[in-house]
Protein backbone atom coordinates (compact mmCIF):
# COMPACT_ATOMS: atom_id res chain seq x y z
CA UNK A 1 2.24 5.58 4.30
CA UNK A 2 3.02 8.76 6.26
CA UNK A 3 0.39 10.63 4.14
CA UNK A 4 -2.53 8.70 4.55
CA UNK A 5 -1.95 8.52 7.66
CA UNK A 6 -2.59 11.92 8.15
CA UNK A 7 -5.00 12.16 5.19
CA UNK A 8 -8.64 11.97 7.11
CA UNK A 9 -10.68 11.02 4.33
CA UNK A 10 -8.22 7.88 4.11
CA UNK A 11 -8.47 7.24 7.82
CA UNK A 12 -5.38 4.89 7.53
CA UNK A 13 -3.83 2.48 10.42
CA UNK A 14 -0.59 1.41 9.91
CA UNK A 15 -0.74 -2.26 10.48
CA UNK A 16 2.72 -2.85 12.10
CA UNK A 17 3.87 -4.63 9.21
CA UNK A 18 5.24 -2.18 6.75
CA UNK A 19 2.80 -2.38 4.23
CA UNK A 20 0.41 -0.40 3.07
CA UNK A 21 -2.81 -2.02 1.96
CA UNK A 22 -5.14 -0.74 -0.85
CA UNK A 23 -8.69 -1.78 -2.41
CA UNK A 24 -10.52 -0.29 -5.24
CA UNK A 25 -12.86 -1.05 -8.05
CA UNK A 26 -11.15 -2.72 -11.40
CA UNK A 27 -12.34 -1.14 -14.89
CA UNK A 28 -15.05 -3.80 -15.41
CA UNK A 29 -17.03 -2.96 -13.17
CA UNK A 30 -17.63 -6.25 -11.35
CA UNK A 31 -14.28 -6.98 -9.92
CA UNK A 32 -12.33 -5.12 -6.89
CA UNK A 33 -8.58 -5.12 -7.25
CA UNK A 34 -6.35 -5.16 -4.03
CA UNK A 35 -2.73 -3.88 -3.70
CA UNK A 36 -0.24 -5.13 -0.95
CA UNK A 37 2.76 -2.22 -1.30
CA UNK A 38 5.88 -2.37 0.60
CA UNK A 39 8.90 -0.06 0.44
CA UNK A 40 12.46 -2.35 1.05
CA UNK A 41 14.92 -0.99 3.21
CA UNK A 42 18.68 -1.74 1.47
CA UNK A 43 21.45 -2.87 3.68
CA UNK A 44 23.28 0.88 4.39
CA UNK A 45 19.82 1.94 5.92
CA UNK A 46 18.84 4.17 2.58
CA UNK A 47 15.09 3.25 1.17
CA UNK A 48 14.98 0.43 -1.76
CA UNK A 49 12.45 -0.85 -4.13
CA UNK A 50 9.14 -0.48 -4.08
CA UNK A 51 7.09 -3.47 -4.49
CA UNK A 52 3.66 -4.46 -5.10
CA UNK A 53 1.40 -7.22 -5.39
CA UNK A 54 -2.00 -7.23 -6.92
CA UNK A 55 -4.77 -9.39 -6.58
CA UNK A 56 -8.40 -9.29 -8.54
């Protein structure tokens, strides 16, 4: 998240929320996918999984 937002041609906002939301076009042509990525924090502080979810 930290390196688009610094990455102008991204022009990123965090939303507050901790995740980072992404669109781009799918391989057919026709169809956009979007990505919802989030980062979980474990319970000592240290970063955990990395999730995702995907939409068409």
């Amino acid at each position: 998240m930290r390196f688009l937002e610094g990455f102008t041609p991204a022009s990123y906002h965090d939303a507050g929320d901790g995740m980072v939301r992404l669109a781009f076009p799918a391989d057919d042509g026709h169809s956009v996918v979007a990505a919802a990525v989030r980062q979980e924090q474990n319970a000592d502080g240290t970063e955990g999984r990395v999730r995702a979810q995907f939409t068409l």
